[in-house]
PDB file of N, CA and C in Angstrom:
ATOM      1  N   UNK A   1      79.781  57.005  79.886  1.00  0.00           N
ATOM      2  CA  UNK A   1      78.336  57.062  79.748  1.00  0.00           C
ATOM      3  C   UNK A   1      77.740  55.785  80.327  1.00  0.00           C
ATOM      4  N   UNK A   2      76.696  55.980  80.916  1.00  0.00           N
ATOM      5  CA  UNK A   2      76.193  55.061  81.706  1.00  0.00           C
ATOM      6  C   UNK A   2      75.258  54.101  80.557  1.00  0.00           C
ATOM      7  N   UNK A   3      75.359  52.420  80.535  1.00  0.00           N
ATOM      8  CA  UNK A   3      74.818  51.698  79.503  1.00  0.00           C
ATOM      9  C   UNK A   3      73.671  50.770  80.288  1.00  0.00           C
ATOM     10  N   UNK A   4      73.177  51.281  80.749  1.00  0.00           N
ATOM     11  CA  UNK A   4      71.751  51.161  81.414  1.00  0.00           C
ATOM     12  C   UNK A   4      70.590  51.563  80.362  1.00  0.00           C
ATOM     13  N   UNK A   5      69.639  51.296  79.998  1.00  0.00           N
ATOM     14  CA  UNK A   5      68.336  51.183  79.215  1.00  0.00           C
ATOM     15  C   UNK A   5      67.832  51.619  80.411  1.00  0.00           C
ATOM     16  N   UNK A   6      67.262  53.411  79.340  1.00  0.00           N
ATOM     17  CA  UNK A   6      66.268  54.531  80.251  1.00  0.00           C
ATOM     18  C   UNK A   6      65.060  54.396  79.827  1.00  0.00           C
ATOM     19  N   UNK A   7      63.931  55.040  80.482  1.00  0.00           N
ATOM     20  CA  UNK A   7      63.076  54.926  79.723  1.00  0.00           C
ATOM     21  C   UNK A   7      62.421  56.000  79.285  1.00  0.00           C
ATOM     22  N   UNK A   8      61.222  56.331  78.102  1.00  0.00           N
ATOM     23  CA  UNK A   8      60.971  57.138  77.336  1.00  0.00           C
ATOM     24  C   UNK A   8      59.818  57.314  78.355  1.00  0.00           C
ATOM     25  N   UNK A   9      59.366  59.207  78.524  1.00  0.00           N
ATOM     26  CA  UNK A   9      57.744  59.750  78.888  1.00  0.00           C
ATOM     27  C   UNK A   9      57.707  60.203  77.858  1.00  0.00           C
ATOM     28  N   UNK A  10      56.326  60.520  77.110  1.00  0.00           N
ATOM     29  CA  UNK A  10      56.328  61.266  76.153  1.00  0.00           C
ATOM     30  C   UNK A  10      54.962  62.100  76.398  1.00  0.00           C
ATOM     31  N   UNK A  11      54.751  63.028  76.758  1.00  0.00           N
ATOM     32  CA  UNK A  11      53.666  64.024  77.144  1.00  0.00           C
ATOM     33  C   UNK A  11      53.600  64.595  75.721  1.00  0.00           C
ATOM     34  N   UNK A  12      51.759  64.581  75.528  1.00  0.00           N
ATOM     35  CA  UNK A  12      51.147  65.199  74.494  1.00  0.00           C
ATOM     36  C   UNK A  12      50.484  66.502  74.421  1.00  0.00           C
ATOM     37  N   UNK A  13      50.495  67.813  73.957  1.00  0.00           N
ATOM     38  CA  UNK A  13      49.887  68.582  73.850  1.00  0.00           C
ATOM     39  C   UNK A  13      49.271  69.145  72.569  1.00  0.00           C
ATOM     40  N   UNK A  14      47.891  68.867  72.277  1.00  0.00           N
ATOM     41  CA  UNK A  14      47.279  69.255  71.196  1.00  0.00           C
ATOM     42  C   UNK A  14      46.755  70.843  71.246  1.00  0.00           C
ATOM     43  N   UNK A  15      46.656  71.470  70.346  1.00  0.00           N
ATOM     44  CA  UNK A  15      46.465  72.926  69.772  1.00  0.00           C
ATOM     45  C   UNK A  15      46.092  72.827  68.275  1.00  0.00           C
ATOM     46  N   UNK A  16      45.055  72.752  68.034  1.00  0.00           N
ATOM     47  CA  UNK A  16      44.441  72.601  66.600  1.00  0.00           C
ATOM     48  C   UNK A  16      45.117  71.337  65.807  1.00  0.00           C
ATOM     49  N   UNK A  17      46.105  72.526  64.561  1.00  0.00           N
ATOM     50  CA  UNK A  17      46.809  71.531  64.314  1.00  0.00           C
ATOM     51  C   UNK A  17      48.413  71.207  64.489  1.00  0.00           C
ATOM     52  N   UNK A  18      48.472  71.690  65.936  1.00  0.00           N
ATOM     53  CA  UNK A  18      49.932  71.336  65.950  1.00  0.00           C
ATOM     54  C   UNK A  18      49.613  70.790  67.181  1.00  0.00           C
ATOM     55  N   UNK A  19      51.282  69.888  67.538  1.00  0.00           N
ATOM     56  CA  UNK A  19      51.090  68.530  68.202  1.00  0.00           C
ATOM     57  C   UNK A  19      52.505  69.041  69.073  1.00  0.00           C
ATOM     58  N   UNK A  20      52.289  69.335  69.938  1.00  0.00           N
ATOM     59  CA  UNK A  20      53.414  69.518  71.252  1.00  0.00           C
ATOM     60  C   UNK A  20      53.932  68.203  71.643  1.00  0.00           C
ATOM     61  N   UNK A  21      55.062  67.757  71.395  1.00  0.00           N
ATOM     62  CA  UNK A  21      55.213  66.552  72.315  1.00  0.00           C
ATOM     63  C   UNK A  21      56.410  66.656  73.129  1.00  0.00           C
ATOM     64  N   UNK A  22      56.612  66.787  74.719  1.00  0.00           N
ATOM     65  CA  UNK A  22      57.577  66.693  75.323  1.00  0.00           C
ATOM     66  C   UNK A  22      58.262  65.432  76.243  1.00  0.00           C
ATOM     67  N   UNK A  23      59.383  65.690  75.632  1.00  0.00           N
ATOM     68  CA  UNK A  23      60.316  64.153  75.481  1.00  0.00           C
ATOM     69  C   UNK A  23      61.056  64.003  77.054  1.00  0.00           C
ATOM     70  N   UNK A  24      61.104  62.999  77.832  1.00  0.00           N
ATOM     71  CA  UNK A  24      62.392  62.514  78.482  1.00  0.00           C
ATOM     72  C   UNK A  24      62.797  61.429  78.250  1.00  0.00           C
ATOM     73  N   UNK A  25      64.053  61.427  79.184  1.00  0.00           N
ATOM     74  CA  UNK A  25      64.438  59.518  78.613  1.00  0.00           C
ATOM     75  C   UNK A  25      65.432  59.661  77.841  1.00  0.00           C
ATOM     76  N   UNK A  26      65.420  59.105  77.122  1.00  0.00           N
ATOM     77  CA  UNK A  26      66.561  57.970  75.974  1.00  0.00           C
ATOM     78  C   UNK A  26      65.939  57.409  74.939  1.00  0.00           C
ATOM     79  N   UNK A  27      66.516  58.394  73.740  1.00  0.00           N
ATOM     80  CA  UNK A  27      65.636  57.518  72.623  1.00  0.00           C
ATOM     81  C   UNK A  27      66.780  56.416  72.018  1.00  0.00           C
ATOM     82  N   UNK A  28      65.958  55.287  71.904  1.00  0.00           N
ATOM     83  CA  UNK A  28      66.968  54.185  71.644  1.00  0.00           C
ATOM     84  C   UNK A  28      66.295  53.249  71.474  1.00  0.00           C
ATOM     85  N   UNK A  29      66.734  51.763  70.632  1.00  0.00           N
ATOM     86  CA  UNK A  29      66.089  50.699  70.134  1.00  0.00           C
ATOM     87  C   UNK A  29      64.719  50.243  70.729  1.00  0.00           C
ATOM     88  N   UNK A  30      65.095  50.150  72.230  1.00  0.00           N
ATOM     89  CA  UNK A  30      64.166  49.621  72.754  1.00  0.00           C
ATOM     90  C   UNK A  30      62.880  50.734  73.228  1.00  0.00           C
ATOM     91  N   UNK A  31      63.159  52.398  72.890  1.00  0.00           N
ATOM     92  CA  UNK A  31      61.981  53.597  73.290  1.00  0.00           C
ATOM     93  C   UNK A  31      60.994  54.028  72.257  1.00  0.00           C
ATOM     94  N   UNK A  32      62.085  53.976  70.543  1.00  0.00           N
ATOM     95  CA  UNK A  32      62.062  54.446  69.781  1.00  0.00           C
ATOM     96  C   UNK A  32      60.301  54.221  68.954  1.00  0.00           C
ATOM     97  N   UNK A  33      60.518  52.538  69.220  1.00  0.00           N
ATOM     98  CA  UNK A  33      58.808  52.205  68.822  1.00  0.00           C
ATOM     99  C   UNK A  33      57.858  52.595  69.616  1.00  0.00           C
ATOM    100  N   UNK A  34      58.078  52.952  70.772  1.00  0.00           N
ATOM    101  CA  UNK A  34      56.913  53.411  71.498  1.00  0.00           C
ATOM    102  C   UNK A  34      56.667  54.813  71.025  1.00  0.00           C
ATOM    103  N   UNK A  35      58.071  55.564  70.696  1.00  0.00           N
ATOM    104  CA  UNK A  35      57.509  56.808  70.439  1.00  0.00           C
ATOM    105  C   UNK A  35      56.588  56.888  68.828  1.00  0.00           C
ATOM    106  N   UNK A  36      56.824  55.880  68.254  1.00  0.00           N
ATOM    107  CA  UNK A  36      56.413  56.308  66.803  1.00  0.00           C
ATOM    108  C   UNK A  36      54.889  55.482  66.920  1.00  0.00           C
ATOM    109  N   UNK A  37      55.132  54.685  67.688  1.00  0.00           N
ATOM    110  CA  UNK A  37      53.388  54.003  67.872  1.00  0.00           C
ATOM    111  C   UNK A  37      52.506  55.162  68.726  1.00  0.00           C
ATOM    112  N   UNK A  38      52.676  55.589  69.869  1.00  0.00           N
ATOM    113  CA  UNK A  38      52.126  56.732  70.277  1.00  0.00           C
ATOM    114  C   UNK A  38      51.589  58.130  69.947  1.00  0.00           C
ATOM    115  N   UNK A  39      52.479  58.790  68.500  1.00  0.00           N
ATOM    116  CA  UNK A  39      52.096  59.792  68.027  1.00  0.00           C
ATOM    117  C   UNK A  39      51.085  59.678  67.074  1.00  0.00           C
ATOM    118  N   UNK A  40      50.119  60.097  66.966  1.00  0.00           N
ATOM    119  CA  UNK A  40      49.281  60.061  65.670  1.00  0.00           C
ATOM    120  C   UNK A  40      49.382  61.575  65.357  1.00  0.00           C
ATOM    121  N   UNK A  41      49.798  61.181  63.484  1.00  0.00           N
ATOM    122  CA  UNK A  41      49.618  62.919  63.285  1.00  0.00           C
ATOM    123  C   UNK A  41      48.758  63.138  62.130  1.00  0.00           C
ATOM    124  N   UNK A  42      47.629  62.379  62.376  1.00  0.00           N
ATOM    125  CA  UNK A  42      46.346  62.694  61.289  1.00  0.00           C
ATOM    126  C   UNK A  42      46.039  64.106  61.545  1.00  0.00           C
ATOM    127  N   UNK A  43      45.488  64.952  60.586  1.00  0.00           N
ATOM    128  CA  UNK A  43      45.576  66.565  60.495  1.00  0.00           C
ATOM    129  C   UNK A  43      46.512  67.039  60.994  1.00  0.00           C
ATOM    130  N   UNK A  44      47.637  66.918  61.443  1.00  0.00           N
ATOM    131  CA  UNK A  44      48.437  67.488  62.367  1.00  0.00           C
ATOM    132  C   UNK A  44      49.659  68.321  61.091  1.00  0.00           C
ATOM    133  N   UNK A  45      49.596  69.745  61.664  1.00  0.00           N
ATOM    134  CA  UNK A  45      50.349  70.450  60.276  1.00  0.00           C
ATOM    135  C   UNK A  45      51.645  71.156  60.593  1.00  0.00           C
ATOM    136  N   UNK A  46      51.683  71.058  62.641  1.00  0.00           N
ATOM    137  CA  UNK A  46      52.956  71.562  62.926  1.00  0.00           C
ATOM    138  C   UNK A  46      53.256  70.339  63.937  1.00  0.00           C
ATOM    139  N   UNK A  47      54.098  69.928  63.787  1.00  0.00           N
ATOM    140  CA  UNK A  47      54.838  68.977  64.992  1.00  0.00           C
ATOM    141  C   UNK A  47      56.143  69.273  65.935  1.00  0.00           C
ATOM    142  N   UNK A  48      55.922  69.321  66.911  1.00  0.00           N
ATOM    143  CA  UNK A  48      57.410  70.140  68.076  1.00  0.00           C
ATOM    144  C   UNK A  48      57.687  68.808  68.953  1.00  0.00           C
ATOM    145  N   UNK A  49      58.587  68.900  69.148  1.00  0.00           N
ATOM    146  CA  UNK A  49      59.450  68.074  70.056  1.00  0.00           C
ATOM    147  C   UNK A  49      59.981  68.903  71.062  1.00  0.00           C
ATOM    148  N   UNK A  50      59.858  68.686  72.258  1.00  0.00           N
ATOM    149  CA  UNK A  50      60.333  69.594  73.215  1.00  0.00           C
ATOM    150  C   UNK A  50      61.446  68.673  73.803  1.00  0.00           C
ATOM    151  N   UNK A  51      62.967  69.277  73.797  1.00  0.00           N
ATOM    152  CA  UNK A  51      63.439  67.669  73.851  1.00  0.00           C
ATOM    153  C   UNK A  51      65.130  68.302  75.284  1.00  0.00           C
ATOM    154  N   UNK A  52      64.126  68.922  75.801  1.00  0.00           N
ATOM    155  CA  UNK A  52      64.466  69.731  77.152  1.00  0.00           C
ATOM    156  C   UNK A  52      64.727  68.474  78.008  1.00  0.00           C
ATOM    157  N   UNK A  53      64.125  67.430  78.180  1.00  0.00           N
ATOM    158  CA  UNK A  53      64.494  66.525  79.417  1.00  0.00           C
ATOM    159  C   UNK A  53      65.365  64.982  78.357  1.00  0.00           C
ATOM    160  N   UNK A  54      65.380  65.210  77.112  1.00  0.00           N
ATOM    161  CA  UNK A  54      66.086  64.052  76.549  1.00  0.00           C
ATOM    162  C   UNK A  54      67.833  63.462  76.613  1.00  0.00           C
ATOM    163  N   UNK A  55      68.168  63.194  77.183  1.00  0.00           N
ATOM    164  CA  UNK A  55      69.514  62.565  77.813  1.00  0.00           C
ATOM    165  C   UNK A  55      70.224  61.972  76.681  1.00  0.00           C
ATOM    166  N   UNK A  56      69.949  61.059  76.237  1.00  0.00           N
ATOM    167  CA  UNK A  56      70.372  60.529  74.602  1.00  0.00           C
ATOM    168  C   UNK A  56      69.566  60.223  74.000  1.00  0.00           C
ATOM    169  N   UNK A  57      70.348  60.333  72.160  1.00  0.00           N
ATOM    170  CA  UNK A  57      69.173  59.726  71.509  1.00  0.00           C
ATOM    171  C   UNK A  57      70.709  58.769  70.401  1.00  0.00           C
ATOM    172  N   UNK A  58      69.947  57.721  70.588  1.00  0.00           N
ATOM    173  CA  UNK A  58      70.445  56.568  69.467  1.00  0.00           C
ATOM    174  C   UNK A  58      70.122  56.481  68.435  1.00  0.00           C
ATOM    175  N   UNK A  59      70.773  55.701  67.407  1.00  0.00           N
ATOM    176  CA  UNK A  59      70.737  55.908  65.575  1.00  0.00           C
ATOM    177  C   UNK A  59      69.083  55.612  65.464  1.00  0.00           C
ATOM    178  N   UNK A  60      68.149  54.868  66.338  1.00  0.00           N
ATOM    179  CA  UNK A  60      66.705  54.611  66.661  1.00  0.00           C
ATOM    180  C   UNK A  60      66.060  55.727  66.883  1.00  0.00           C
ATOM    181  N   UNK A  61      66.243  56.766  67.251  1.00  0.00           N
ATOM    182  CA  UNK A  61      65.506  57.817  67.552  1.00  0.00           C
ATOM    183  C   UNK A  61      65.882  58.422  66.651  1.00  0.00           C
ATOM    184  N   UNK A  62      67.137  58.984  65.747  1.00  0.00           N
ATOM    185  CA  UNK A  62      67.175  59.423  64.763  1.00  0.00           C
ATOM    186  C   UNK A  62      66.331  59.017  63.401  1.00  0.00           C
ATOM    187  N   UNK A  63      65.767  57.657  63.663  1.00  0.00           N
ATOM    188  CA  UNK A  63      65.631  57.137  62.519  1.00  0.00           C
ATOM    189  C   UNK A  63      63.735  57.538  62.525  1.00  0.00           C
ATOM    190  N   UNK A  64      63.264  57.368  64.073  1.00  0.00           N
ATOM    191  CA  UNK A  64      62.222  57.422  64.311  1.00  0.00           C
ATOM    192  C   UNK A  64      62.113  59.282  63.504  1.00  0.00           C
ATOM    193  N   UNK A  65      62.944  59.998  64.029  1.00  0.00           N
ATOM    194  CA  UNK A  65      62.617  61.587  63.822  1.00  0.00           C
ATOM    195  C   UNK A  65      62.582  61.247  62.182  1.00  0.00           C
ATOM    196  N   UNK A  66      63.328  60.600  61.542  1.00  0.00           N
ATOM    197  CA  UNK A  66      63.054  60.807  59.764  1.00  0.00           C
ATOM    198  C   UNK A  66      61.898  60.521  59.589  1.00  0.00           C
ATOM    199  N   UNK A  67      61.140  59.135  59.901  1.00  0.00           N
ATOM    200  CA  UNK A  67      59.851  58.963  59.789  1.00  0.00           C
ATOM    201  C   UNK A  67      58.776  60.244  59.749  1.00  0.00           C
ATOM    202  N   UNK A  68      59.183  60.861  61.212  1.00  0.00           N
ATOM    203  CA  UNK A  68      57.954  61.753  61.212  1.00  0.00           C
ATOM    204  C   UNK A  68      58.066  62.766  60.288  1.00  0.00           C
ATOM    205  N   UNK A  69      59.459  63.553  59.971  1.00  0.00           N
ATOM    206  CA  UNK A  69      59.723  64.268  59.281  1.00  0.00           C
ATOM    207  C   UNK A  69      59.169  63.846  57.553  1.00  0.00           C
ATOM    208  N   UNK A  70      58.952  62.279  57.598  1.00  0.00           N
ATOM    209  CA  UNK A  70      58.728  61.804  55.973  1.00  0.00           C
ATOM    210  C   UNK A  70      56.751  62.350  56.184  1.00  0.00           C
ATOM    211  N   UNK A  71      56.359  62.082  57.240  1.00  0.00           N
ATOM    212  CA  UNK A  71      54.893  62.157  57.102  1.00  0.00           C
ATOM    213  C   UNK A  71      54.735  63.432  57.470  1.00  0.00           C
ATOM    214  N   UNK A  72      55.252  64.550  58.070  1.00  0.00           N
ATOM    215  CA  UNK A  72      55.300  66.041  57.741  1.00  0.00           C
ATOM    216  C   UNK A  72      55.814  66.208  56.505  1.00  0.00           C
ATOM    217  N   UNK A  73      56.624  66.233  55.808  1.00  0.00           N
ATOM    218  CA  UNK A  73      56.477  66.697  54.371  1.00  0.00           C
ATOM    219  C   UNK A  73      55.364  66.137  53.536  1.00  0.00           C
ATOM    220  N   UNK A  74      54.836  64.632  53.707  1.00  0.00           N
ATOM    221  CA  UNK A  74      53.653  64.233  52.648  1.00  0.00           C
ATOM    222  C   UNK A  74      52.233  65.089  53.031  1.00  0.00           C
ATOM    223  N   UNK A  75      52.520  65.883  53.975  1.00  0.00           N
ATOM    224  CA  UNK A  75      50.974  66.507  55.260  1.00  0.00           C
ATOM    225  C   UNK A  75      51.218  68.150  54.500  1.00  0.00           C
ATOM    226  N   UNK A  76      52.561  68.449  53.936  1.00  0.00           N
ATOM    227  CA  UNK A  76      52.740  69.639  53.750  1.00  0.00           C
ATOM    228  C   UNK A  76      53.157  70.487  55.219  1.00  0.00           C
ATOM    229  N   UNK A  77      53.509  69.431  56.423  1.00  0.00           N
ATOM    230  CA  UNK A  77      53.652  70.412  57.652  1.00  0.00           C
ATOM    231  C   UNK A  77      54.995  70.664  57.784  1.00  0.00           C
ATOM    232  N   UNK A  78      55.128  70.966  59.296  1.00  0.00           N
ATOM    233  CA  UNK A  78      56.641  71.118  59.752  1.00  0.00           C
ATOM    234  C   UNK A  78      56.857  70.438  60.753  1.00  0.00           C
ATOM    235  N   UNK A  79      58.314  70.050  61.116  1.00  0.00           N
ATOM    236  CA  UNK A  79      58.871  69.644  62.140  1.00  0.00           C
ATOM    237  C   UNK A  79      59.871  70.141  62.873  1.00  0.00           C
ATOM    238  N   UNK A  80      60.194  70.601  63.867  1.00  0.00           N
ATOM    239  CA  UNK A  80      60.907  70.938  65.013  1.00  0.00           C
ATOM    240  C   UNK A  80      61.017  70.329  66.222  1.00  0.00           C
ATOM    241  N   UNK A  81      62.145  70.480  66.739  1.00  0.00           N
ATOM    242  CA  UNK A  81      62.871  70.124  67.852  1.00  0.00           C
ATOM    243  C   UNK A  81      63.718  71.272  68.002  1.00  0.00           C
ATOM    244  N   UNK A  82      63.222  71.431  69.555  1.00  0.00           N
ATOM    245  CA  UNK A  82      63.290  72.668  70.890  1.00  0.00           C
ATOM    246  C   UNK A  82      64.021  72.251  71.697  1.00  0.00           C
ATOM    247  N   UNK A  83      64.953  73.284  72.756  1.00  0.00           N
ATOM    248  CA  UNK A  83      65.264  72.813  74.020  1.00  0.00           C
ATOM    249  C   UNK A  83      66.089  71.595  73.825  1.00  0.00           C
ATOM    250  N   UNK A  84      66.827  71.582  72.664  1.00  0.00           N
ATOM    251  CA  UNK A  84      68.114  70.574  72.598  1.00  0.00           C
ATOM    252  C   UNK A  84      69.408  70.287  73.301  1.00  0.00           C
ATOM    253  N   UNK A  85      69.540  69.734  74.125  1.00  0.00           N
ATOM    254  CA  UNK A  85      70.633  69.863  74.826  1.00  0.00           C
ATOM    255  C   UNK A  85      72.204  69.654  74.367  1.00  0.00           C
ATOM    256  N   UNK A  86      72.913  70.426  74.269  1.00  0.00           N
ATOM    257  CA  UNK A  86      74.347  70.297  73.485  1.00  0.00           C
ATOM    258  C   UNK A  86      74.712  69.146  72.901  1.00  0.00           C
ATOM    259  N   UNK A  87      74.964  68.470  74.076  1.00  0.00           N
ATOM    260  CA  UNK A  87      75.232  66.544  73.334  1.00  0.00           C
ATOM    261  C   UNK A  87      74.095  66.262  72.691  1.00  0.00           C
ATOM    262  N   UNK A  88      73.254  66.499  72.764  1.00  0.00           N
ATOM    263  CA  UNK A  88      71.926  65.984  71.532  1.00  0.00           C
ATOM    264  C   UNK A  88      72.599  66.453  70.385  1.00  0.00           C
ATOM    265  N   UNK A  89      72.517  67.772  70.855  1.00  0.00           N
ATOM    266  CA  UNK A  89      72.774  68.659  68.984  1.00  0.00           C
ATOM    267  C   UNK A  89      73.517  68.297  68.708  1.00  0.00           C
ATOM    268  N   UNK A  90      74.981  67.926  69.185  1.00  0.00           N
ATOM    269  CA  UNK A  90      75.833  67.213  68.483  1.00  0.00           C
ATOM    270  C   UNK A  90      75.495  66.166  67.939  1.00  0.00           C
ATOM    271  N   UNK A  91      75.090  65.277  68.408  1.00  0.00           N
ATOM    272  CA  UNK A  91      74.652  63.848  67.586  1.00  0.00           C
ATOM    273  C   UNK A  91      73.867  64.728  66.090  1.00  0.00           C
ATOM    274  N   UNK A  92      72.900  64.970  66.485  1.00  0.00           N
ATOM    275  CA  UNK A  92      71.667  66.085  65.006  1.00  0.00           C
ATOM    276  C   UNK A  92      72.723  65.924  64.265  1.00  0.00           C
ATOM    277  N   UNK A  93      73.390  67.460  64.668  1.00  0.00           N
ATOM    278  CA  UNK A  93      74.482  67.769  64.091  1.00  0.00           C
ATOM    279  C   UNK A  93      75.857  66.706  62.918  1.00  0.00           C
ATOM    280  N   UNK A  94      76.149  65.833  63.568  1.00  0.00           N
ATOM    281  CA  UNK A  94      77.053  65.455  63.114  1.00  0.00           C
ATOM    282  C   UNK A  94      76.633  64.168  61.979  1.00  0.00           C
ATOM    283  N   UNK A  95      74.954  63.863  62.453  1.00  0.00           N
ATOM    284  CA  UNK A  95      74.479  62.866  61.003  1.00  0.00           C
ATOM    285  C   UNK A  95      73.658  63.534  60.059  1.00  0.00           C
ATOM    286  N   UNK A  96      73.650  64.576  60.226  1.00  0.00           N
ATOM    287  CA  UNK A  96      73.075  65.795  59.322  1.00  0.00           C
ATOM    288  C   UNK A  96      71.572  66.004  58.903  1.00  0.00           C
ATOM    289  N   UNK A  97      70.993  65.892  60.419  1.00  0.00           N
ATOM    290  CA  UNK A  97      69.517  66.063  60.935  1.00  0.00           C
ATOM    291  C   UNK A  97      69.462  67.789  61.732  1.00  0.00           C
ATOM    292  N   UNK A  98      70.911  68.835  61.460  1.00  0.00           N
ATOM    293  CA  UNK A  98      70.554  69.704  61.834  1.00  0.00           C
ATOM    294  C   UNK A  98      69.430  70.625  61.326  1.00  0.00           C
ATOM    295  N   UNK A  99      68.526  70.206  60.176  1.00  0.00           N
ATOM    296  CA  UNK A  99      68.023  70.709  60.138  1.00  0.00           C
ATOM    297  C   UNK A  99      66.505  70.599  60.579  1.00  0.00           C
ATOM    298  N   UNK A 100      66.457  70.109  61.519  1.00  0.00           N
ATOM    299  CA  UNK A 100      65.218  69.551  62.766  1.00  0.00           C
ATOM    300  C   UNK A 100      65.557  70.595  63.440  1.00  0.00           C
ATOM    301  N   UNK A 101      66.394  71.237  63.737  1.00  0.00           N
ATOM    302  CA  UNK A 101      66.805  71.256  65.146  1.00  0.00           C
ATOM    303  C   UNK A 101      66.466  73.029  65.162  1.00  0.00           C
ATOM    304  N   UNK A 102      65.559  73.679  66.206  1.00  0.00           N
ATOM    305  CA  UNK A 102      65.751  74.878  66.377  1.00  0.00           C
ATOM    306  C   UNK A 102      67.092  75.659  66.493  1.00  0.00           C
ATOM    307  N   UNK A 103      67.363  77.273  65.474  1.00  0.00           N
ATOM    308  CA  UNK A 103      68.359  77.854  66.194  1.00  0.00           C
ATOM    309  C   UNK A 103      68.892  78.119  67.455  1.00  0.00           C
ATOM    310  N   UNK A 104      70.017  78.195  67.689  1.00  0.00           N
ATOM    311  CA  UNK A 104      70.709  78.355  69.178  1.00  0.00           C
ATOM    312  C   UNK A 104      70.544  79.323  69.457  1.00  0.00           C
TER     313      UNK A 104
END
């Protein structure tokens, strides 16, 4: 695996109250705060991750996804992640965040 520092796009799509966000890059120490400073999810009652162009994600991006997942449950919303790519889901998978993760 290549140990080069990628960097994060994070494209926004609003729809009432759900919040489209599609991911590339590398979530990792140095992406992870940008992604959690960037999202605002005031009213926001469904949250998606489209995570179709995401390459890796580090124990930082995992940690970032609990966050949001802590302020979707205090909102009463939901959270998902789409378009997971195998080695992603494995990581989900194996620290026991599969349940973010859309069915296969």
């Amino acid at each position: 695996m290549e140990t080069t520092n990628k960097d994060l796009v994070i494209e926004q799509k609003h729809e009432g109250t759900k919040l489209t966000c599609t991911l590339s890059g590398w979530l990792d120490p140095n992406t992870s705060p940008k992604l959690i400073e960037q999202i605002d999810l005031a009213e926001i009652k469904e949250l998606v991750f489209d995570m179709k162009n995401v390459e890796y994600v580090f124990s930082a991006g995992l940690r970032a996804f609990m966050i949001f997942q802590r302020i979707m449950d205090a909102q009463n919303g939901t959270i998902k992640l789409i378009n997971v790519s195998d080695q992603v889901r494995s990581i989900f998978e194996y620290t026991g965040f599969e349940s973010l993760l859309e069915p296969k």
